[in-house]
Each structure stands twice: as C-alpha cells, then as structure tokens.
N, C-alpha and C. Protein backbone atom coordinates (compact mmCIF):
# COMPACT_ATOMS: atom_id res chain seq x y z
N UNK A 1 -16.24 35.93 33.27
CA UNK A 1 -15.57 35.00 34.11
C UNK A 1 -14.85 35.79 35.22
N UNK A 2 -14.85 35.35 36.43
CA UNK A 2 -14.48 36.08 37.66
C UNK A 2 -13.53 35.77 37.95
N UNK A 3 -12.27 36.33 37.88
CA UNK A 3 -10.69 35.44 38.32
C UNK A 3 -10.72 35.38 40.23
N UNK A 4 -10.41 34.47 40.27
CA UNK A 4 -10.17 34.39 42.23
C UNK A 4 -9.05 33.69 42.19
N UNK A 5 -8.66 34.20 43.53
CA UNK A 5 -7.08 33.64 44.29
C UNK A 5 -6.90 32.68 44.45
N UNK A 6 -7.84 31.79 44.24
CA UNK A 6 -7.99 30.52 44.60
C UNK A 6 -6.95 29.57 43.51
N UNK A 7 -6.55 28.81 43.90
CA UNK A 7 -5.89 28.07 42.53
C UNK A 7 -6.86 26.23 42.44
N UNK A 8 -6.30 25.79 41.67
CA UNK A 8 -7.03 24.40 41.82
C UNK A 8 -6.22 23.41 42.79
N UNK A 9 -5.10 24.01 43.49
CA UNK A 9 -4.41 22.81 44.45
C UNK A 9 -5.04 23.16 45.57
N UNK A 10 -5.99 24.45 45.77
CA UNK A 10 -6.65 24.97 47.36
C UNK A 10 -8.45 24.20 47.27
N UNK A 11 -8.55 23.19 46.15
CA UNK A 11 -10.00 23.24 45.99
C UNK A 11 -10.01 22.14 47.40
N UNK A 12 -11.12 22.60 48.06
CA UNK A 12 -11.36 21.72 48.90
C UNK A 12 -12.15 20.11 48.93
N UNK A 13 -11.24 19.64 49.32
CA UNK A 13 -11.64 17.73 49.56
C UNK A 13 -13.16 17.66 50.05
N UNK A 14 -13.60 16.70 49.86
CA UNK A 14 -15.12 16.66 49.91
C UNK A 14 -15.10 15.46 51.57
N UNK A 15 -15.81 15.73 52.76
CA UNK A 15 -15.79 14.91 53.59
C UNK A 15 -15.63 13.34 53.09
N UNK A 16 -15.24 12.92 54.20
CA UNK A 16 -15.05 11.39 54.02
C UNK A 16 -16.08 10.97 54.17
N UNK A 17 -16.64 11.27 55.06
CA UNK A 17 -18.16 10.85 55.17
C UNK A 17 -19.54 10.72 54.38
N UNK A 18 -19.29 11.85 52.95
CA UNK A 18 -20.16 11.83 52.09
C UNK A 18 -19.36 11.03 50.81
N UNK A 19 -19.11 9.96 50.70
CA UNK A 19 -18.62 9.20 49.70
C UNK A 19 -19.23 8.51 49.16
N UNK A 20 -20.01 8.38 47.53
CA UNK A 20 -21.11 8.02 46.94
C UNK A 20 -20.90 7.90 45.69
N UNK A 21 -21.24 6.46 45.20
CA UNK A 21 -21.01 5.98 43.69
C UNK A 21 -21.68 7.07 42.68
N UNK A 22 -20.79 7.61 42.02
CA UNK A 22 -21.01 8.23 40.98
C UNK A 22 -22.48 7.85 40.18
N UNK A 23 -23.11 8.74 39.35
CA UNK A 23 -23.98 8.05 38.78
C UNK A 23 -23.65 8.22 37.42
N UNK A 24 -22.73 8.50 37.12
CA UNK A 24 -22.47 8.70 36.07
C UNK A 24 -22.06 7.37 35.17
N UNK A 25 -22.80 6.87 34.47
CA UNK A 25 -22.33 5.47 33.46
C UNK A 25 -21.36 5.85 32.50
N UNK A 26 -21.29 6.59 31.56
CA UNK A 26 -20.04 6.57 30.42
C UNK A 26 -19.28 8.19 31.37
N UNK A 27 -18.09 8.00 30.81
CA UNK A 27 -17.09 8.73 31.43
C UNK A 27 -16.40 9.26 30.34
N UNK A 28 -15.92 10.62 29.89
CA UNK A 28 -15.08 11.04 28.87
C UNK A 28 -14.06 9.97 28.06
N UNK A 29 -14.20 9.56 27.42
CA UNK A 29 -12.66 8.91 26.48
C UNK A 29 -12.66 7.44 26.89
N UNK A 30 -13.85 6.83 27.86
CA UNK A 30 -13.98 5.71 27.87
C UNK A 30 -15.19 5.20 26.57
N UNK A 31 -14.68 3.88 26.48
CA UNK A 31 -15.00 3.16 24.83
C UNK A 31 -15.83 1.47 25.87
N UNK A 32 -16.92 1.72 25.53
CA UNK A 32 -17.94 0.56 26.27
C UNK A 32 -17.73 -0.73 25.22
N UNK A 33 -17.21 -0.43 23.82
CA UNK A 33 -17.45 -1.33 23.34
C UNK A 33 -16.27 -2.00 22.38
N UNK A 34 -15.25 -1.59 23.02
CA UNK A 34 -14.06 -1.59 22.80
C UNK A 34 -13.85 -3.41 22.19
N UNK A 35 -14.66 -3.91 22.95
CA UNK A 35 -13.90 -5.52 22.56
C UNK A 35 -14.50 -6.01 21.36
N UNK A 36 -16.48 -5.27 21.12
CA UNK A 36 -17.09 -5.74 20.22
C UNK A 36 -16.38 -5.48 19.16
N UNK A 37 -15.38 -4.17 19.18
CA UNK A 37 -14.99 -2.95 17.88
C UNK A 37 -13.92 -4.15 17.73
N UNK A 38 -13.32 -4.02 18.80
CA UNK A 38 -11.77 -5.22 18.96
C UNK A 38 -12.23 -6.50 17.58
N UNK A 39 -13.32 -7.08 18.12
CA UNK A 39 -13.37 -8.47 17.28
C UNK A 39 -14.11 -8.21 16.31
N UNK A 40 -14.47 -7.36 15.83
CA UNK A 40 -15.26 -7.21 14.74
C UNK A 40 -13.97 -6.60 13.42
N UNK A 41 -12.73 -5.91 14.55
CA UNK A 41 -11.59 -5.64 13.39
C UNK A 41 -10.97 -6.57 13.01
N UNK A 42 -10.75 -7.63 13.79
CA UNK A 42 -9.96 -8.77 13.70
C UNK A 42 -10.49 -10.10 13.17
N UNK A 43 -11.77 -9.67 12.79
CA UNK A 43 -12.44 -10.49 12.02
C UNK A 43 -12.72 -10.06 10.37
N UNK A 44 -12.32 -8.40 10.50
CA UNK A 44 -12.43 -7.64 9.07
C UNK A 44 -10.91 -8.04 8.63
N UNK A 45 -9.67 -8.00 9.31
CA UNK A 45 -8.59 -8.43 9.56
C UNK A 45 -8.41 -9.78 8.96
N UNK A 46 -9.29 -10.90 9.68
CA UNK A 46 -8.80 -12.38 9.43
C UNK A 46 -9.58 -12.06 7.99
N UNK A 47 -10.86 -12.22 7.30
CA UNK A 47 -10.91 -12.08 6.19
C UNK A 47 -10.19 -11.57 5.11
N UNK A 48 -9.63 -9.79 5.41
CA UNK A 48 -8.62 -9.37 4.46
C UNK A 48 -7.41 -10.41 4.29
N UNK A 49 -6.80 -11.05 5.15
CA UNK A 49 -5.79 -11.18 5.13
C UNK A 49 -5.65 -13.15 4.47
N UNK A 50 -7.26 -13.70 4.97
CA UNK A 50 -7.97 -15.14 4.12
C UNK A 50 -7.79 -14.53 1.90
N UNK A 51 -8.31 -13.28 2.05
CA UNK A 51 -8.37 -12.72 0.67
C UNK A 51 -7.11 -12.84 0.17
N UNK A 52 -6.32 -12.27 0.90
CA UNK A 52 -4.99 -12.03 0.21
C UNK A 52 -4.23 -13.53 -0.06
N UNK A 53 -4.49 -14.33 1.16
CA UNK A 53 -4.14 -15.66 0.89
C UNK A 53 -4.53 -16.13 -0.22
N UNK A 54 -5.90 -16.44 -0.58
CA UNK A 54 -6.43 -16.67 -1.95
C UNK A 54 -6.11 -16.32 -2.87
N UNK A 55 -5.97 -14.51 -2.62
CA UNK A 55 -5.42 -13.96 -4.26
C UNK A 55 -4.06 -14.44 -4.29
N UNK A 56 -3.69 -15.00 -3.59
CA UNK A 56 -1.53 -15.26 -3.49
C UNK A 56 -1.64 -16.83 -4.19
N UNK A 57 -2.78 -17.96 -4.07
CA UNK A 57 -3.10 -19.19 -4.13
C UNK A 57 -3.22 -19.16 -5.57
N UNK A 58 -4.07 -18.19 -6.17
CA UNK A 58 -4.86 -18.42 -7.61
C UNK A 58 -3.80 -17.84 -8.21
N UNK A 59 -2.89 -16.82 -8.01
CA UNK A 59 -2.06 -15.96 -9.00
C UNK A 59 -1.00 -17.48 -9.16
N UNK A 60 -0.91 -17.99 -7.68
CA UNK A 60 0.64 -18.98 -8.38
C UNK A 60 -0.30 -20.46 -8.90
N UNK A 61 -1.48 -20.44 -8.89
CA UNK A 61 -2.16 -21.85 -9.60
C UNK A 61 -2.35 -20.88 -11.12
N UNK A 62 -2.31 -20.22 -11.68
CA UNK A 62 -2.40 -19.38 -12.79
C UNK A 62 -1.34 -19.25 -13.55
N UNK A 63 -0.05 -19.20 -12.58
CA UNK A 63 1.05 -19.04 -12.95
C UNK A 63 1.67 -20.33 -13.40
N UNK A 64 1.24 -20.96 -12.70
CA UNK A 64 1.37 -23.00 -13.14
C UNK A 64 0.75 -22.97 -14.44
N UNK A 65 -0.46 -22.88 -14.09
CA UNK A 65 -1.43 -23.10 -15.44
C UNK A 65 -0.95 -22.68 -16.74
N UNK A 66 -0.48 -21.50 -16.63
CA UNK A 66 0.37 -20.54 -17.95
C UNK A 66 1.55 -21.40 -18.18
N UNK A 67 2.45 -21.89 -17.28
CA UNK A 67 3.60 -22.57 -17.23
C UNK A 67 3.54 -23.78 -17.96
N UNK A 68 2.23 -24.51 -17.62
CA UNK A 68 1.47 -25.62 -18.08
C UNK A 68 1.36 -25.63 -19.84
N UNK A 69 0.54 -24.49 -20.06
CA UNK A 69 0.35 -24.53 -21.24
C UNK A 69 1.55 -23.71 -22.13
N UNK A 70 2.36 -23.37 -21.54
CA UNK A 70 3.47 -22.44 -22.40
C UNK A 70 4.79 -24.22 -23.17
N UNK A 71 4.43 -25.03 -21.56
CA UNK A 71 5.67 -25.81 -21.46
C UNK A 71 4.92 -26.49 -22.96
N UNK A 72 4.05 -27.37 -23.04
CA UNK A 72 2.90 -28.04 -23.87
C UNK A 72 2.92 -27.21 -25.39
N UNK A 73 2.92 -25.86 -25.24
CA UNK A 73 3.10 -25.23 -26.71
C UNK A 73 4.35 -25.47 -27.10
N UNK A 74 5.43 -25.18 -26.18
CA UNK A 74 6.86 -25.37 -26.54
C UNK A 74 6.76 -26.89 -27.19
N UNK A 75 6.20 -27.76 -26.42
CA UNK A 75 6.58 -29.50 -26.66
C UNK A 75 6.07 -29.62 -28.42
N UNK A 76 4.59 -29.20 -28.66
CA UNK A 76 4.05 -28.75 -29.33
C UNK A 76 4.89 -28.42 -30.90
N UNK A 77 4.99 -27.05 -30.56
CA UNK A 77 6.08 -26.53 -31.28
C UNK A 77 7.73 -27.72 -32.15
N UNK A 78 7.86 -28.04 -30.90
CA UNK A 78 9.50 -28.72 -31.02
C UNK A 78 9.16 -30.05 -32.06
N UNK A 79 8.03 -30.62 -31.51
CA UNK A 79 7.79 -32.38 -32.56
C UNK A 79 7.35 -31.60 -33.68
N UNK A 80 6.19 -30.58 -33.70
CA UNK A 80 6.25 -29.65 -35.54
C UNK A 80 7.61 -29.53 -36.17
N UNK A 81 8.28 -28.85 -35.30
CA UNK A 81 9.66 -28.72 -35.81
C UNK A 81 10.39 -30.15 -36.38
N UNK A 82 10.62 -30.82 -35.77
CA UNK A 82 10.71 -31.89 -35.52
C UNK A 82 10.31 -32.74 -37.04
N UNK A 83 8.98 -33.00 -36.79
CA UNK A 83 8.48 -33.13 -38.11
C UNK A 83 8.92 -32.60 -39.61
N UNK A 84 8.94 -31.10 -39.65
CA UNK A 84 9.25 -30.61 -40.73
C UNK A 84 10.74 -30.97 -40.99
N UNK A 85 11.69 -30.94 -39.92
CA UNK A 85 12.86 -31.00 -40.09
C UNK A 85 12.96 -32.98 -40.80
N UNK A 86 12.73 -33.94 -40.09
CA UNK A 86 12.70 -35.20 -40.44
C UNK A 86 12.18 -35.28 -41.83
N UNK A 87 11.08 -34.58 -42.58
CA UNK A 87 10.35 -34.19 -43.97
C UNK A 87 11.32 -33.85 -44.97
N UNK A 88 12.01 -33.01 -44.57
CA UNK A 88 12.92 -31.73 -45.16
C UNK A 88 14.15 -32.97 -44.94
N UNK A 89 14.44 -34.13 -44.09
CA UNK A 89 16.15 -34.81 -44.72
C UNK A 89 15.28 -36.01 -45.82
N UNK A 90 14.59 -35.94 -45.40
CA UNK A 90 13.55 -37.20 -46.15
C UNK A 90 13.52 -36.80 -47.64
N UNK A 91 13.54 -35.29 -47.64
CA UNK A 91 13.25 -34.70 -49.45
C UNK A 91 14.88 -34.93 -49.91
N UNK A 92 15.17 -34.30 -48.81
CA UNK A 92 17.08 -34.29 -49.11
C UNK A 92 17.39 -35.33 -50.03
N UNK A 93 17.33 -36.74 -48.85
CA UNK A 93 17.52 -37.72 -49.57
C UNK A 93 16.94 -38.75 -50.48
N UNK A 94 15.38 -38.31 -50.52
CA UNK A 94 14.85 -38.57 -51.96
C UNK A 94 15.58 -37.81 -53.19
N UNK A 95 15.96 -36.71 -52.92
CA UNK A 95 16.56 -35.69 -54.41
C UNK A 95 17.96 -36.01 -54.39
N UNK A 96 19.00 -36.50 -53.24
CA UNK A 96 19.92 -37.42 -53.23
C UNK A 96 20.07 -38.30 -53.94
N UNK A 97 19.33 -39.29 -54.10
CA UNK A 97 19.15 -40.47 -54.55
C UNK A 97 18.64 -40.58 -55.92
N UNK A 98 18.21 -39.67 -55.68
CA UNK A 98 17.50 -39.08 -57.60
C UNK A 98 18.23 -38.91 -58.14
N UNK A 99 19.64 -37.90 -58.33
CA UNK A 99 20.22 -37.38 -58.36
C UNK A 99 21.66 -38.37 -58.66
N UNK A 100 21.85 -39.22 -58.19
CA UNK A 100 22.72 -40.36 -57.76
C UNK A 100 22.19 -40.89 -59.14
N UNK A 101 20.60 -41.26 -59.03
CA UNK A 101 20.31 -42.31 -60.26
C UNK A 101 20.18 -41.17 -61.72
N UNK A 102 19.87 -40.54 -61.45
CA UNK A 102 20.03 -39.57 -62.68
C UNK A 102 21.69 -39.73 -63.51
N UNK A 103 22.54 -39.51 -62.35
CA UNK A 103 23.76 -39.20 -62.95
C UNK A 103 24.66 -40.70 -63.35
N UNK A 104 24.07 -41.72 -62.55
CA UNK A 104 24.27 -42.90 -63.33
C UNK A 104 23.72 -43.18 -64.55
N UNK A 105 22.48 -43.09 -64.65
CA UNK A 105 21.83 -43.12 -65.93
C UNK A 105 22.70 -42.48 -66.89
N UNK A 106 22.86 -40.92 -66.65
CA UNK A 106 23.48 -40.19 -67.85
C UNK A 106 25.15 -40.99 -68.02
N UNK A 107 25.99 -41.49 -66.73
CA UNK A 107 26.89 -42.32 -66.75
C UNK A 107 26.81 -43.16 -68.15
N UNK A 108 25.87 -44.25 -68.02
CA UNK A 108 25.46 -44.98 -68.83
C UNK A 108 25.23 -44.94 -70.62
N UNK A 109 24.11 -43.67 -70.70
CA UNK A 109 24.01 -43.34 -71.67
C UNK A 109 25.37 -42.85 -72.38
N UNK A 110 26.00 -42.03 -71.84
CA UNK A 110 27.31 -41.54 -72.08
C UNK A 110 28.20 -42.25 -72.60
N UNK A 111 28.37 -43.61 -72.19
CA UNK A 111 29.01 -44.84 -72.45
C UNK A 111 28.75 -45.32 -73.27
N UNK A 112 27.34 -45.44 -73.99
CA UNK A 112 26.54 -46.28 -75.07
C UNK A 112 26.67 -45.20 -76.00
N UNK A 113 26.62 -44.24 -75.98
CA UNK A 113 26.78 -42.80 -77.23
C UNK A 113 28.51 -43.20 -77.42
N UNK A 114 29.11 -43.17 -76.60
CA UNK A 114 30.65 -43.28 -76.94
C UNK A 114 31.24 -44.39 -77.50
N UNK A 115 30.26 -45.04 -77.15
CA UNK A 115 30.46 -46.76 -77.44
C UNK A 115 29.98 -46.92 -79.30
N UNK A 116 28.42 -45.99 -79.09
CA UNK A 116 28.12 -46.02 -80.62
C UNK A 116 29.02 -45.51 -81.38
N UNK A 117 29.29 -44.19 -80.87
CA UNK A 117 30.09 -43.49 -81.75
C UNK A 117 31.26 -43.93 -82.16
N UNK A 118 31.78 -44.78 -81.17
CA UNK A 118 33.23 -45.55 -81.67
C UNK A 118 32.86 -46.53 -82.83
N UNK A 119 31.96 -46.88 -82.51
CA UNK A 119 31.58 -48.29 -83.54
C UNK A 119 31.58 -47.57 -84.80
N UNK A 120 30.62 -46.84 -85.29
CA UNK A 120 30.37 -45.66 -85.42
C UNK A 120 30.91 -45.45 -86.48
N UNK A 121 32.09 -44.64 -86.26
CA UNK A 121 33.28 -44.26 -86.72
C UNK A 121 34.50 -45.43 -87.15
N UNK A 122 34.39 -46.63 -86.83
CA UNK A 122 34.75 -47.87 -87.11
C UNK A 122 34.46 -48.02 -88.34
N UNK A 123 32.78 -48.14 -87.86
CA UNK A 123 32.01 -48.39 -89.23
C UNK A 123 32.48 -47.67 -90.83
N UNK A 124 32.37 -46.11 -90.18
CA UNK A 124 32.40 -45.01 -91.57
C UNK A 124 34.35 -45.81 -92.03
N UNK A 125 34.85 -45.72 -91.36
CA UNK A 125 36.49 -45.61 -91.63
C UNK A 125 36.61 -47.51 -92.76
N UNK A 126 35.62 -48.21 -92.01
CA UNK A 126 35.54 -49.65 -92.81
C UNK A 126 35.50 -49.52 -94.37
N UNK A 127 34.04 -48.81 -94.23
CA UNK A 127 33.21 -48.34 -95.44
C UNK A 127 34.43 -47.19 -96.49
N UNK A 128 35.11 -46.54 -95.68
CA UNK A 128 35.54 -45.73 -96.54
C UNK A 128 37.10 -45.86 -97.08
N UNK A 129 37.41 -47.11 -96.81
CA UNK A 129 38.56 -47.84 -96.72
C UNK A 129 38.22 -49.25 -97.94
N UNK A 130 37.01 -49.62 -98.04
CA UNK A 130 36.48 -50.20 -98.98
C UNK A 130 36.08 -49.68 -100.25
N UNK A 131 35.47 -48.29 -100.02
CA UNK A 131 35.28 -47.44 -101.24
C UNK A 131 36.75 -47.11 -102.12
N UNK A 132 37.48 -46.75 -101.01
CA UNK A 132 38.79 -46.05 -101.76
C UNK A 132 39.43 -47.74 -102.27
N UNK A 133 39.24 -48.62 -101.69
CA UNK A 133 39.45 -50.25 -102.85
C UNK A 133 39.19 -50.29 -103.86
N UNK A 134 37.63 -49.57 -103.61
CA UNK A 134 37.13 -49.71 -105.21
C UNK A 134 37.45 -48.73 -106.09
N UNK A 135 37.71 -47.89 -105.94
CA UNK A 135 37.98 -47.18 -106.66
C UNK A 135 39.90 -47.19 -107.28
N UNK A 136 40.84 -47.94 -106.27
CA UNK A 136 41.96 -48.39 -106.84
C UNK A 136 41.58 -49.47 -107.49
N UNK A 137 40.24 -50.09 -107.68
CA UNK A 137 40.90 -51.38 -108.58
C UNK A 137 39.99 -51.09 -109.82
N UNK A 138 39.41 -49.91 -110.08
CA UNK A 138 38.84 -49.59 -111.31
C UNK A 138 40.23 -48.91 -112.24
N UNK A 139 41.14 -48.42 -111.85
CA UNK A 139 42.43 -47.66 -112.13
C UNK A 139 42.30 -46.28 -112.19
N UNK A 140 43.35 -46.05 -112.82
CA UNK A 140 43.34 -44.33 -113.50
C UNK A 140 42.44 -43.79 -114.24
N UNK A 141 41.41 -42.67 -113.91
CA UNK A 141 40.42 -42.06 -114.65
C UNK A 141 40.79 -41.82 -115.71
N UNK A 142 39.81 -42.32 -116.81
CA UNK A 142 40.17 -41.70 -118.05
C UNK A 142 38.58 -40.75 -117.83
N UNK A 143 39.15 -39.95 -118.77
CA UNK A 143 37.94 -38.60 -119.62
C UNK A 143 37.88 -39.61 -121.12
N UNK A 144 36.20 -40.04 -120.83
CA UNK A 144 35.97 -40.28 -122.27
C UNK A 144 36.12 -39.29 -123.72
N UNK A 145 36.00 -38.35 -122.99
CA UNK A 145 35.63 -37.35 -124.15
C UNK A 145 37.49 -37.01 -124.59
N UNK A 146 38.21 -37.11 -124.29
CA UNK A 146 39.88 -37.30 -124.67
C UNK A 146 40.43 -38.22 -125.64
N UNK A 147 39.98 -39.19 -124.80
CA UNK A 147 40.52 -40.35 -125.32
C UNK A 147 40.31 -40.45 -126.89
C-alpha cells in the first residue's frame, strides 16, 4: 500500500456535468425486504401472543373446572358427613330409648320382687306365728321315756 499526501477531504469532486444514476441496485446495510421480514414478525408475534392468550383461557377454564369439581366433592363429602352424623343421633337415640325402657322394666321388676318378697315374708312370719300356736297349745314337752 502506497501512503500519499493526499488526505480524503482533497479527493476531488466529480464534474457536474457527468452526473449519472448509479447502477448499483442493493447498497451496503440496505434491507429490500424489510416490510415482508416486518409482517411476517408481526404475524409470528400476533400468533405467539393468540397462544399465550389461549394458554391464559384454558389454565383459568381448568382452574374453574378443578374449582368445580373440588366445590362438588366438598358438597359431596359434607351430606356423607351429614348422613353418618344424622345415623350416629338416630343410634344415640334408639340406645336412649332402649335404655330408658330397659331401666323401667328393671324399675318394675324390682317392685314386683320387693313386692313378692314382702308378701313373702308376710307369708313365712303368718305361717310361723301359727306353728309356734301350735305348738303352745300342745303344752309342755314331756320325754316319754321319763315319765
């Protein structure tokens, strides 16, 4: 490479007179297709961004759906509960009531045993109040074999 004095502010202007359309079609760092690239991103663009809409649509219809069936298990759940619990006062107060008549019954019986037994003992004290009669109006034991 040959250095000269020349700098690039001395390069000389080209007549006015020879002034002539370039033939040159593409030019360094110019982009011919800039608008096709343009709408073809903004169409990769509107889709990504249609996607994301969708995936944002189905996650909260999913999230319902789960909500749906969580609320429905709970409901689910609560009348089982529900059930067992209404079962469970239902035994209560069948064994309540059992329990009630049981202890009247034994009430009862209790009364008729006490009742017998008084008679009972009426009876024996009658009987043994009659024996000891008889036996004062036979008198004083003798021993045959004495006499």
């Amino acid at each position: 490479m040959r250095r000269t004095r020349d700098s690039w502010l001395d390069t000389p202007t080209p007549p006015s007179c020879n002034r002539e359309v370039s033939g040159l079609r593409l030019f360094n760092g110019e982009d011919l297709h800039f608008h096709e690239r343009r709408k073809s991103m903004m169409e990769v663009q509107r889709k990504w961004l249609d996607d994301q809409i969708k995936d944002l649509n189905d996650r909260r219809e999913k999230e319902k759906q789960e909500q749906r069936l969580f609320e429905l298990q709970s409901f689910q759940l609560n009348e089982a509960r529900k059930l067992r619990e209404d079962r469970a006062r239902q035994e209560k107060k069948k064994m309540n009531v059992s329990a009630r008549d049981f202890n009247k019954s034994m009430e009862i019986e209790t009364k008729a045993r006490k009742t017998f037994e008084k008679k009972d003992r009426r009876l024996w004290e009658r009987e043994d109040l009659q024996y000891l009669e008889r036996l004062r109006s036979l008198g004083p034991y003798r021993n045959p074999l004495r006499a």
